[in-house]
PDB file of N, CA and C in Angstrom:
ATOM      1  N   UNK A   1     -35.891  14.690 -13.636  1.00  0.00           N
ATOM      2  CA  UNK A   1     -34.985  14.714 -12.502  1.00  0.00           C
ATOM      3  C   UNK A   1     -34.449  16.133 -12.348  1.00  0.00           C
ATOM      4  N   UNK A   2     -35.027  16.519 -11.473  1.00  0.00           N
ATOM      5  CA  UNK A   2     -33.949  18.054 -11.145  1.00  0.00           C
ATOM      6  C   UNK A   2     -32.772  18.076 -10.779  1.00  0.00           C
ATOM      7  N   UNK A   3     -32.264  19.237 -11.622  1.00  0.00           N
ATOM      8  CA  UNK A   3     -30.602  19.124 -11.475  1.00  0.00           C
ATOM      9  C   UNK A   3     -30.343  20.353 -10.451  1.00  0.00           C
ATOM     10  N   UNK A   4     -29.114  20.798 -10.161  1.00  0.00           N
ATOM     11  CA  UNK A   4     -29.150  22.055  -9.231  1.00  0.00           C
ATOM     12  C   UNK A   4     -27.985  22.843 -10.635  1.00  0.00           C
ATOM     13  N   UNK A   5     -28.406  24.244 -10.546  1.00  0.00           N
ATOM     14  CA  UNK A   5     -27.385  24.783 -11.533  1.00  0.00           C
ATOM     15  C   UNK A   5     -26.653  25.382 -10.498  1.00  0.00           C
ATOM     16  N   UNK A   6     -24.957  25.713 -11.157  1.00  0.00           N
ATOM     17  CA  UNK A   6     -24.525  26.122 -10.177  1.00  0.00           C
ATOM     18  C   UNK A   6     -23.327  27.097 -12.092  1.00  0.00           C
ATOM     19  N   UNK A   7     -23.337  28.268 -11.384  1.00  0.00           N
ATOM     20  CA  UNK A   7     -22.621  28.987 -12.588  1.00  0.00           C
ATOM     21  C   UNK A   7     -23.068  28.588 -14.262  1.00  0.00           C
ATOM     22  N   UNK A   8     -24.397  28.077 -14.315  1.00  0.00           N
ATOM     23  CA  UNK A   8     -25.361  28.145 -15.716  1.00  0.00           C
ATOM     24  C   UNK A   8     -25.129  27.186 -16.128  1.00  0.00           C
ATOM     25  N   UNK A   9     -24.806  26.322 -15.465  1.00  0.00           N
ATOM     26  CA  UNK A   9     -23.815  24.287 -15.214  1.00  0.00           C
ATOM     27  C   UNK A   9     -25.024  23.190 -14.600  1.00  0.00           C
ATOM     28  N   UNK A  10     -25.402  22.501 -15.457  1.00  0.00           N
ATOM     29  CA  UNK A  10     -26.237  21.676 -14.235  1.00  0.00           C
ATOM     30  C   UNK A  10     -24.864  20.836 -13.642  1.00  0.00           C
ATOM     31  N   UNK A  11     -25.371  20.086 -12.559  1.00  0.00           N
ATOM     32  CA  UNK A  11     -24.722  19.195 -11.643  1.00  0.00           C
ATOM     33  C   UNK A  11     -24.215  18.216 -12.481  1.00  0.00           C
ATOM     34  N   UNK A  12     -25.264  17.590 -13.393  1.00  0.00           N
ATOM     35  CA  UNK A  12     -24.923  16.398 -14.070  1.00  0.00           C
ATOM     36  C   UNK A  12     -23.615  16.930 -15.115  1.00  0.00           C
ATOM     37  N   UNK A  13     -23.268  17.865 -15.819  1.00  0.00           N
ATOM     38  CA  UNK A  13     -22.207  18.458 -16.386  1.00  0.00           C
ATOM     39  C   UNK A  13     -21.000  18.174 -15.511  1.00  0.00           C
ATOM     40  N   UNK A  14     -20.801  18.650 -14.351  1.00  0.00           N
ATOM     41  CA  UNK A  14     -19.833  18.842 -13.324  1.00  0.00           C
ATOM     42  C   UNK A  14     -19.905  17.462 -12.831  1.00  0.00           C
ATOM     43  N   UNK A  15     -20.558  16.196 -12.908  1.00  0.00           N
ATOM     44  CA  UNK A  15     -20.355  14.773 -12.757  1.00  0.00           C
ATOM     45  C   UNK A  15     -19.252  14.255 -13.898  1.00  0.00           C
ATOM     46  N   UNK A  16     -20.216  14.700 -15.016  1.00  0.00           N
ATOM     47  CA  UNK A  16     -19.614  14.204 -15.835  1.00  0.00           C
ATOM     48  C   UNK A  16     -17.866  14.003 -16.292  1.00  0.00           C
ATOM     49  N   UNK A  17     -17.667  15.485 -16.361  1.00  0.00           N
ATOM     50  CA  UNK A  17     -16.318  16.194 -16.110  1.00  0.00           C
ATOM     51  C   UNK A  17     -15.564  15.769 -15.173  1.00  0.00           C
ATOM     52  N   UNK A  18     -15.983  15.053 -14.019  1.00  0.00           N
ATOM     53  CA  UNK A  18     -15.094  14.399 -12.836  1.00  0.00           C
ATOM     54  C   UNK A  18     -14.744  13.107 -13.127  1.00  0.00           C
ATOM     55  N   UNK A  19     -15.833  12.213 -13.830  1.00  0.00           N
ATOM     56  CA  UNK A  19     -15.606  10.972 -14.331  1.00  0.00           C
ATOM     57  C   UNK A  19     -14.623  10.648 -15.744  1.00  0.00           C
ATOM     58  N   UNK A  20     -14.349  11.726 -16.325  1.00  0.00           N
ATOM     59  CA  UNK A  20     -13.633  12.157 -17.100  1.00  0.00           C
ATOM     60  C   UNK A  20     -12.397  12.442 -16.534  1.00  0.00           C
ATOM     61  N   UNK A  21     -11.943  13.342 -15.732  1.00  0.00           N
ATOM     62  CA  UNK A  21     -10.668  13.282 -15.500  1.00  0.00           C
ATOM     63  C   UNK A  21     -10.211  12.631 -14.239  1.00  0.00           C
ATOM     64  N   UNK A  22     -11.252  11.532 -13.568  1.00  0.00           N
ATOM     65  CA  UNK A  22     -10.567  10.771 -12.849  1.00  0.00           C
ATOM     66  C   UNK A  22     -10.113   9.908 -13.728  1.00  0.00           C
ATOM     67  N   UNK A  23     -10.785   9.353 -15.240  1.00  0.00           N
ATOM     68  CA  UNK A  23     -10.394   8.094 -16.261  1.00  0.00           C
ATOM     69  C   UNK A  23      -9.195   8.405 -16.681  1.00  0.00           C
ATOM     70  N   UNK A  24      -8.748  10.067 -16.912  1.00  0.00           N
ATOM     71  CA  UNK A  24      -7.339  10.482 -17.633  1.00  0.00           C
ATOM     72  C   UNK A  24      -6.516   9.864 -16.186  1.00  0.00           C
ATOM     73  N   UNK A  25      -6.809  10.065 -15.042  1.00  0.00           N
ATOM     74  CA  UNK A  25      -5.495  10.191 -14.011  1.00  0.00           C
ATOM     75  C   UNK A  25      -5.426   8.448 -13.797  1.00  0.00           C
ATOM     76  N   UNK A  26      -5.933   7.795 -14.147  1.00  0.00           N
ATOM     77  CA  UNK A  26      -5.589   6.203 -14.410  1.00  0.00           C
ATOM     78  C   UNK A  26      -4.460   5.665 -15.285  1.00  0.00           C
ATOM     79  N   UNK A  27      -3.678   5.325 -14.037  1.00  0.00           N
ATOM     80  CA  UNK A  27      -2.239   4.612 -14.453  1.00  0.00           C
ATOM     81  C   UNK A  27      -1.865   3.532 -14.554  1.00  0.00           C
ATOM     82  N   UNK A  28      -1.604   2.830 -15.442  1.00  0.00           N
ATOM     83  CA  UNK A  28      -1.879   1.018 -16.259  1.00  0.00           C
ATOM     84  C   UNK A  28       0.285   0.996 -15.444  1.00  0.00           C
ATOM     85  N   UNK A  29       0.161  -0.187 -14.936  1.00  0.00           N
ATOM     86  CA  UNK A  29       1.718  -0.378 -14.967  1.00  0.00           C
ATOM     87  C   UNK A  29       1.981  -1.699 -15.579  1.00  0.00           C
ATOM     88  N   UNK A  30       3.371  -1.979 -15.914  1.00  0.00           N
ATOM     89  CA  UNK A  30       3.590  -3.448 -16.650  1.00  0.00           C
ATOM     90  C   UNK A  30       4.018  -4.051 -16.106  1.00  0.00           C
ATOM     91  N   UNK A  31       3.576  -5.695 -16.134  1.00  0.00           N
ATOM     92  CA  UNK A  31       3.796  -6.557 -15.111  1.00  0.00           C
ATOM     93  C   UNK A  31       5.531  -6.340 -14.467  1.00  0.00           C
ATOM     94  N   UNK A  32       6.485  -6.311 -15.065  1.00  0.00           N
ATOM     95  CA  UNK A  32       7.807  -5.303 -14.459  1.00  0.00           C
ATOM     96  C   UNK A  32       8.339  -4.713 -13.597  1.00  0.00           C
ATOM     97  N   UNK A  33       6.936  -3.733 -13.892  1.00  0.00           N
ATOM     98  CA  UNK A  33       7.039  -2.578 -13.095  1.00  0.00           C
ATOM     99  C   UNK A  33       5.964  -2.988 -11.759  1.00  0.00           C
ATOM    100  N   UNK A  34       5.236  -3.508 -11.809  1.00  0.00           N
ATOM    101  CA  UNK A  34       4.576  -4.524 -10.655  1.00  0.00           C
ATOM    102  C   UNK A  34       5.656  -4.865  -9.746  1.00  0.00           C
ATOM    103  N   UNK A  35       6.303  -5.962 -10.702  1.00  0.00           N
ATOM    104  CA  UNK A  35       7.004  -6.586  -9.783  1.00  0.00           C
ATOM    105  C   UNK A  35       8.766  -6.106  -9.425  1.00  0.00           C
ATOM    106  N   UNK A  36       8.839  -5.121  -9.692  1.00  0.00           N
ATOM    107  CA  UNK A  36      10.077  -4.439  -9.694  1.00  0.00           C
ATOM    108  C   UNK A  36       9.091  -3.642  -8.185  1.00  0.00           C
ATOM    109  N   UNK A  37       8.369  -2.982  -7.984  1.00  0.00           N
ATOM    110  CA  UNK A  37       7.578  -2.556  -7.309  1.00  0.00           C
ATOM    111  C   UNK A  37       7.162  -3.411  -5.784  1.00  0.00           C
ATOM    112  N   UNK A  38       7.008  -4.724  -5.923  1.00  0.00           N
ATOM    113  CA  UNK A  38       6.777  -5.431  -4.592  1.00  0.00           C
ATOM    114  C   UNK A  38       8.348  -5.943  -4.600  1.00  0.00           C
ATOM    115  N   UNK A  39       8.879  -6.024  -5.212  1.00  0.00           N
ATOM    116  CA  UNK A  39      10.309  -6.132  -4.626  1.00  0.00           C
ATOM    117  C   UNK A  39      11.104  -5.079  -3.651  1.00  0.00           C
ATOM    118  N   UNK A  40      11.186  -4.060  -4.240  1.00  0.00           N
ATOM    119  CA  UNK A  40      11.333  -2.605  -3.529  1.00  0.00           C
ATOM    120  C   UNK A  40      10.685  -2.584  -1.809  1.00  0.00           C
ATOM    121  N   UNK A  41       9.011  -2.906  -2.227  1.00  0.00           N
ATOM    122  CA  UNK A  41       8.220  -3.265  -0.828  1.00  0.00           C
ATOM    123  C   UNK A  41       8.611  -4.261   0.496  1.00  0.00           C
ATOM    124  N   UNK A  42       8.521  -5.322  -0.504  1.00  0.00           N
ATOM    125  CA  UNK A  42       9.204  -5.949   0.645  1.00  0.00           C
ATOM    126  C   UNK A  42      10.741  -6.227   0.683  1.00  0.00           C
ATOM    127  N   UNK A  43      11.824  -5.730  -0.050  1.00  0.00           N
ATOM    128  CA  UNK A  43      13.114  -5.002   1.270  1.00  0.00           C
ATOM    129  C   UNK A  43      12.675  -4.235   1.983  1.00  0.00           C
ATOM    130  N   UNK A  44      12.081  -3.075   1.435  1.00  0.00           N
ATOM    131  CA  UNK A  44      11.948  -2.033   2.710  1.00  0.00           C
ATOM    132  C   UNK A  44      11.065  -2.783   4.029  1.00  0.00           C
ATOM    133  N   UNK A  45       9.849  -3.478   3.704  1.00  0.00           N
ATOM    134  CA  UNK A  45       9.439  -3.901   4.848  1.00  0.00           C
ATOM    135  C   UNK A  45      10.267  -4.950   5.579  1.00  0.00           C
ATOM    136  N   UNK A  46      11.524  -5.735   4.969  1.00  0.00           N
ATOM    137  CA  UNK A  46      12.000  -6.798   5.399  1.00  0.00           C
ATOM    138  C   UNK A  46      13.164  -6.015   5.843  1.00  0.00           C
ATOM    139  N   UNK A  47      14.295  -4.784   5.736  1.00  0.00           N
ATOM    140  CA  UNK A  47      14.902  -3.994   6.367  1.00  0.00           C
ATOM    141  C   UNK A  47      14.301  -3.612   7.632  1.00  0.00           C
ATOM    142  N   UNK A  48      13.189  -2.626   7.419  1.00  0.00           N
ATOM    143  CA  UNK A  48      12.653  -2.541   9.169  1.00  0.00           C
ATOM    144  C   UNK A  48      12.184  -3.705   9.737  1.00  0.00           C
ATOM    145  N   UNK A  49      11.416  -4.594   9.288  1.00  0.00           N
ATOM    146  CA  UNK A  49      11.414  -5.802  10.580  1.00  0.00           C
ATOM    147  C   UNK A  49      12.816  -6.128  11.249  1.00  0.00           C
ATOM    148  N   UNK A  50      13.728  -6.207  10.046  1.00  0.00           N
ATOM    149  CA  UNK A  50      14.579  -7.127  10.711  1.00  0.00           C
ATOM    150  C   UNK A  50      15.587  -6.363  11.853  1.00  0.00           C
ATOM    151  N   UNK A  51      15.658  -4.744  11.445  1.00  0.00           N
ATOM    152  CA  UNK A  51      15.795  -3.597  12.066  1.00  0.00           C
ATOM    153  C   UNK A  51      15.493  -3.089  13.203  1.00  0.00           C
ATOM    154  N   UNK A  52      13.770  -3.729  13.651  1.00  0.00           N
ATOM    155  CA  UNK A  52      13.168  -3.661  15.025  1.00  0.00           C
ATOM    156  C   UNK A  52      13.199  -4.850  15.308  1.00  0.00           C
ATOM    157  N   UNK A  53      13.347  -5.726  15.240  1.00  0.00           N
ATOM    158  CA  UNK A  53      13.789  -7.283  15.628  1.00  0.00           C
ATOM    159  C   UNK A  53      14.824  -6.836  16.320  1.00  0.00           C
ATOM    160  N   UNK A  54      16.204  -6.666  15.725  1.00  0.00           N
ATOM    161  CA  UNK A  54      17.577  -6.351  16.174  1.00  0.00           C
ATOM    162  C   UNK A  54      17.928  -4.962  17.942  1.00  0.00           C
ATOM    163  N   UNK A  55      17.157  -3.679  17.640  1.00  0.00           N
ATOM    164  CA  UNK A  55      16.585  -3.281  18.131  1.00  0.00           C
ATOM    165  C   UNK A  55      15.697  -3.491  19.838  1.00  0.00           C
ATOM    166  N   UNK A  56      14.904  -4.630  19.418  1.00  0.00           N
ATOM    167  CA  UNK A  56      14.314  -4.909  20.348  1.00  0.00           C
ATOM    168  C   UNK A  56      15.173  -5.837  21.188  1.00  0.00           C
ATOM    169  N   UNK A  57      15.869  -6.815  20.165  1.00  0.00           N
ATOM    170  CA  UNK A  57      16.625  -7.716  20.901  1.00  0.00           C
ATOM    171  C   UNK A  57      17.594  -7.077  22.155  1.00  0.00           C
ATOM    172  N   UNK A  58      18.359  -5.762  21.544  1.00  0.00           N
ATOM    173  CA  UNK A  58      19.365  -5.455  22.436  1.00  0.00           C
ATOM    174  C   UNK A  58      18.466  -4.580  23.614  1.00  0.00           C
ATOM    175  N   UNK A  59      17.800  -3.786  23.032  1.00  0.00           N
ATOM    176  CA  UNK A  59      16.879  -3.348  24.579  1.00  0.00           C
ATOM    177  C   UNK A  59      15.568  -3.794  24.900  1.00  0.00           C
ATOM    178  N   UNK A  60      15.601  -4.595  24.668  1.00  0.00           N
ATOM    179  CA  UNK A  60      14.293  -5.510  25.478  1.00  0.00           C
ATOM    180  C   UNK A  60      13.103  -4.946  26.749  1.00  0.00           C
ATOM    181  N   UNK A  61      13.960  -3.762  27.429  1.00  0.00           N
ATOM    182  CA  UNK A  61      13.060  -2.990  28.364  1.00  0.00           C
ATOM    183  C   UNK A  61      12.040  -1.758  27.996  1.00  0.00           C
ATOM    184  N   UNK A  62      12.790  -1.079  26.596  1.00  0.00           N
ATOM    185  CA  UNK A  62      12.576  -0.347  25.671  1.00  0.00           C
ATOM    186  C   UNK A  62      10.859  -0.815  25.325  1.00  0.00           C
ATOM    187  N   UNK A  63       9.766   0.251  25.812  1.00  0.00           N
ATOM    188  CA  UNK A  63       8.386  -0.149  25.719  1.00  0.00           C
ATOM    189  C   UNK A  63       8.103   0.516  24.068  1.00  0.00           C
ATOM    190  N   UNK A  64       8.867   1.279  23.655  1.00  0.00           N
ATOM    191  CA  UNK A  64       8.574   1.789  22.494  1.00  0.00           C
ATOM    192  C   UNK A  64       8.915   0.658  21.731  1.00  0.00           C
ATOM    193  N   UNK A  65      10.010   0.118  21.549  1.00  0.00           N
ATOM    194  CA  UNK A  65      10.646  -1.072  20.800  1.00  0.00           C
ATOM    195  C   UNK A  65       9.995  -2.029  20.757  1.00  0.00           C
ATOM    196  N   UNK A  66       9.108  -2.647  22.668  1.00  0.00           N
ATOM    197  CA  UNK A  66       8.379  -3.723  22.562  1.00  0.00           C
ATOM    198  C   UNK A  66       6.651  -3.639  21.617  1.00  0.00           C
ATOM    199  N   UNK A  67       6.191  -2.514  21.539  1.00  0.00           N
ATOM    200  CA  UNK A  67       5.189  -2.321  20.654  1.00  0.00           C
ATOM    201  C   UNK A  67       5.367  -2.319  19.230  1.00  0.00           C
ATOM    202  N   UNK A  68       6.563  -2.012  18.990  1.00  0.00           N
ATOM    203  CA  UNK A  68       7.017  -2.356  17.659  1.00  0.00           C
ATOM    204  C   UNK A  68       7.279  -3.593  17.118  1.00  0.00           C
ATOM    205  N   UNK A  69       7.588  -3.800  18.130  1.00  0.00           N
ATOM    206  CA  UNK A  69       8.027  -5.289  17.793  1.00  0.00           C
ATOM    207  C   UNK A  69       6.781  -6.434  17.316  1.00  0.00           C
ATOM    208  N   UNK A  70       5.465  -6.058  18.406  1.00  0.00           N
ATOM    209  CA  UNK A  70       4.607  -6.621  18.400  1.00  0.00           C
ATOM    210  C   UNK A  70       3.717  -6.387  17.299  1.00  0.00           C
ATOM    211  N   UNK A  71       4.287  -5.046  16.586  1.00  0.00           N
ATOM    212  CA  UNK A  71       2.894  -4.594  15.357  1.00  0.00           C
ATOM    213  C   UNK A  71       3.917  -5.129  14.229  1.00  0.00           C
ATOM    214  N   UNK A  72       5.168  -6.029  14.580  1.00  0.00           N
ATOM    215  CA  UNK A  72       6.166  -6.223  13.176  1.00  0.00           C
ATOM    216  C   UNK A  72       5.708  -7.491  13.233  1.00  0.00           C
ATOM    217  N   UNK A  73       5.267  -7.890  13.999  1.00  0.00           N
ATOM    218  CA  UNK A  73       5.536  -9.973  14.619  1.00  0.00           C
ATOM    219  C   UNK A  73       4.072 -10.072  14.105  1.00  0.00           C
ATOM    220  N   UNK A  74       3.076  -9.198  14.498  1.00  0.00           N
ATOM    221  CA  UNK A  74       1.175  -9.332  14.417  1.00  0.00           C
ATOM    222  C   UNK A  74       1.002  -8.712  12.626  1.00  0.00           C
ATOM    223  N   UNK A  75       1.581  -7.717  12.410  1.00  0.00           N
ATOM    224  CA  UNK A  75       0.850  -6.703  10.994  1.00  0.00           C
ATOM    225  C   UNK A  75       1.843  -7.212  10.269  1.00  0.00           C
ATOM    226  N   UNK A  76       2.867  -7.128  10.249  1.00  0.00           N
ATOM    227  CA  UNK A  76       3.705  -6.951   9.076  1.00  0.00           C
ATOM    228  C   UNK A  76       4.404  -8.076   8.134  1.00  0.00           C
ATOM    229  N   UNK A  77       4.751  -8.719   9.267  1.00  0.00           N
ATOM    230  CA  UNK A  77       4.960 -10.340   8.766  1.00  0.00           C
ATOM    231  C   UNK A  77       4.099 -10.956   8.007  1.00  0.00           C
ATOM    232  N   UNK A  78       2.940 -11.253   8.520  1.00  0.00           N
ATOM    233  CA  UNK A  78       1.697 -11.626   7.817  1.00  0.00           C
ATOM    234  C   UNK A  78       1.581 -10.625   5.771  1.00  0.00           C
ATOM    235  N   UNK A  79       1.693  -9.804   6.248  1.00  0.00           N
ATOM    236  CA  UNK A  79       1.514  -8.824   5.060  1.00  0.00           C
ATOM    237  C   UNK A  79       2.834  -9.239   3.768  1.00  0.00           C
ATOM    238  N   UNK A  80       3.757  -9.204   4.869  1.00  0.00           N
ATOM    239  CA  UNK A  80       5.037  -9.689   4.102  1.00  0.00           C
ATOM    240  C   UNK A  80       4.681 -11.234   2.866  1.00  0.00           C
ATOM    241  N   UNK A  81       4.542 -12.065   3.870  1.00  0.00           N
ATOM    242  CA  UNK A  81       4.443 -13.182   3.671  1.00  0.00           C
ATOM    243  C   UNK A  81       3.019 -13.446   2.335  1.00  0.00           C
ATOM    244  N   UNK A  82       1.918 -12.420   2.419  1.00  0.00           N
ATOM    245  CA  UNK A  82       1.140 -12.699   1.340  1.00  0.00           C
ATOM    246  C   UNK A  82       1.096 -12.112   0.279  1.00  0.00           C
ATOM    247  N   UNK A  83       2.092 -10.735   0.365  1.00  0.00           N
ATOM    248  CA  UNK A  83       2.623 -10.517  -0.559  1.00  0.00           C
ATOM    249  C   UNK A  83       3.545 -10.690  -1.867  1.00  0.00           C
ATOM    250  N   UNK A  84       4.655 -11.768  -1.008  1.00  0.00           N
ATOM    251  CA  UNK A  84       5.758 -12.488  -1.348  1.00  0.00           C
ATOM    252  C   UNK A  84       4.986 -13.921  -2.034  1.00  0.00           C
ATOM    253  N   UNK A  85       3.756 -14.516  -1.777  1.00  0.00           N
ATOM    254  CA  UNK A  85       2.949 -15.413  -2.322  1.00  0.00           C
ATOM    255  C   UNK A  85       2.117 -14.697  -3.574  1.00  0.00           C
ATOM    256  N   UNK A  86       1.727 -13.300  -3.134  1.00  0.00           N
ATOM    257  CA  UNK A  86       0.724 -13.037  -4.527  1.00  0.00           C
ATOM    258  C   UNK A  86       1.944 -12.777  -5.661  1.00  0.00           C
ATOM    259  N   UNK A  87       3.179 -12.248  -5.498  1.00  0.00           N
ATOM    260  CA  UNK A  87       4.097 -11.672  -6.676  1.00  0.00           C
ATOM    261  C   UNK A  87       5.071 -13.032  -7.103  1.00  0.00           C
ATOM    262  N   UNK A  88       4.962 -13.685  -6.200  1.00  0.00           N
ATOM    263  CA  UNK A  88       6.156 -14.903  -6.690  1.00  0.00           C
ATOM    264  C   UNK A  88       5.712 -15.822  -5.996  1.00  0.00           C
ATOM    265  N   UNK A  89       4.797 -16.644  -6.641  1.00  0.00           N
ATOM    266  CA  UNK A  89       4.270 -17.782  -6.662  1.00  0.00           C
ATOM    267  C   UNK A  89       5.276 -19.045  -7.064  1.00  0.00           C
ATOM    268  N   UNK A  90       4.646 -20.181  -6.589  1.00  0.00           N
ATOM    269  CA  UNK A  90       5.759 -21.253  -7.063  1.00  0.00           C
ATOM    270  C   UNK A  90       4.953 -22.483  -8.069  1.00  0.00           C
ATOM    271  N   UNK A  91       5.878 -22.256  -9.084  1.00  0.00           N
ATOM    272  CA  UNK A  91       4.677 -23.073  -9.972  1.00  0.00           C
ATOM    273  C   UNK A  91       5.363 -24.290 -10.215  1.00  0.00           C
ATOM    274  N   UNK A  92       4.306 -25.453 -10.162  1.00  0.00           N
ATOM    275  CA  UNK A  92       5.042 -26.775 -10.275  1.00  0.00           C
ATOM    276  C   UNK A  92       4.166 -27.380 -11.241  1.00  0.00           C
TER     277      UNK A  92
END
């Protein structure tokens, strides 16, 4: 298999070395810190919905507000909601 040298380096060297320090920059978190983590997420996402909800309510003519509103009601909710199912499940 031909390699290409590049500074007296084959290619496969300079692979190697990348697969190597992408493995060092791999960050393990503890379940904790997971879920200390989607908690954080969804206030912040449950602050701005409820934020452009409020928002929209009082100016309703507001076309910036009404697109917001619609990517909070279509994207975000949904996201909310399966998030709040994958981190805190209900076990019976």
């Amino acid at each position: 298999m031909p390699t290409e040298r590049t500074n007296g380096r084959r290619a496969s060297d300079w692979q190697m070395e990348a697969r190597q320090a992408w493995r060092a920059e791999v960050v393990e978190l503890s379940a904790t810190a997971r879920l200390k983590f989607a908690k954080q997420l969804l206030c912040g996402l449950g602050l701005f919905s409820v934020g452009v909800m409020l928002a929209y309510g009082m100016f309703s003519q507001n076309k910036a507000l009404e697109a917001m509103f619609e990517f909070v009601k279509i994207g975000m909710l949904p996201i909310v909601t399966l998030t709040a199912s994958y981190y805190f499940p209900i076990h019976r």
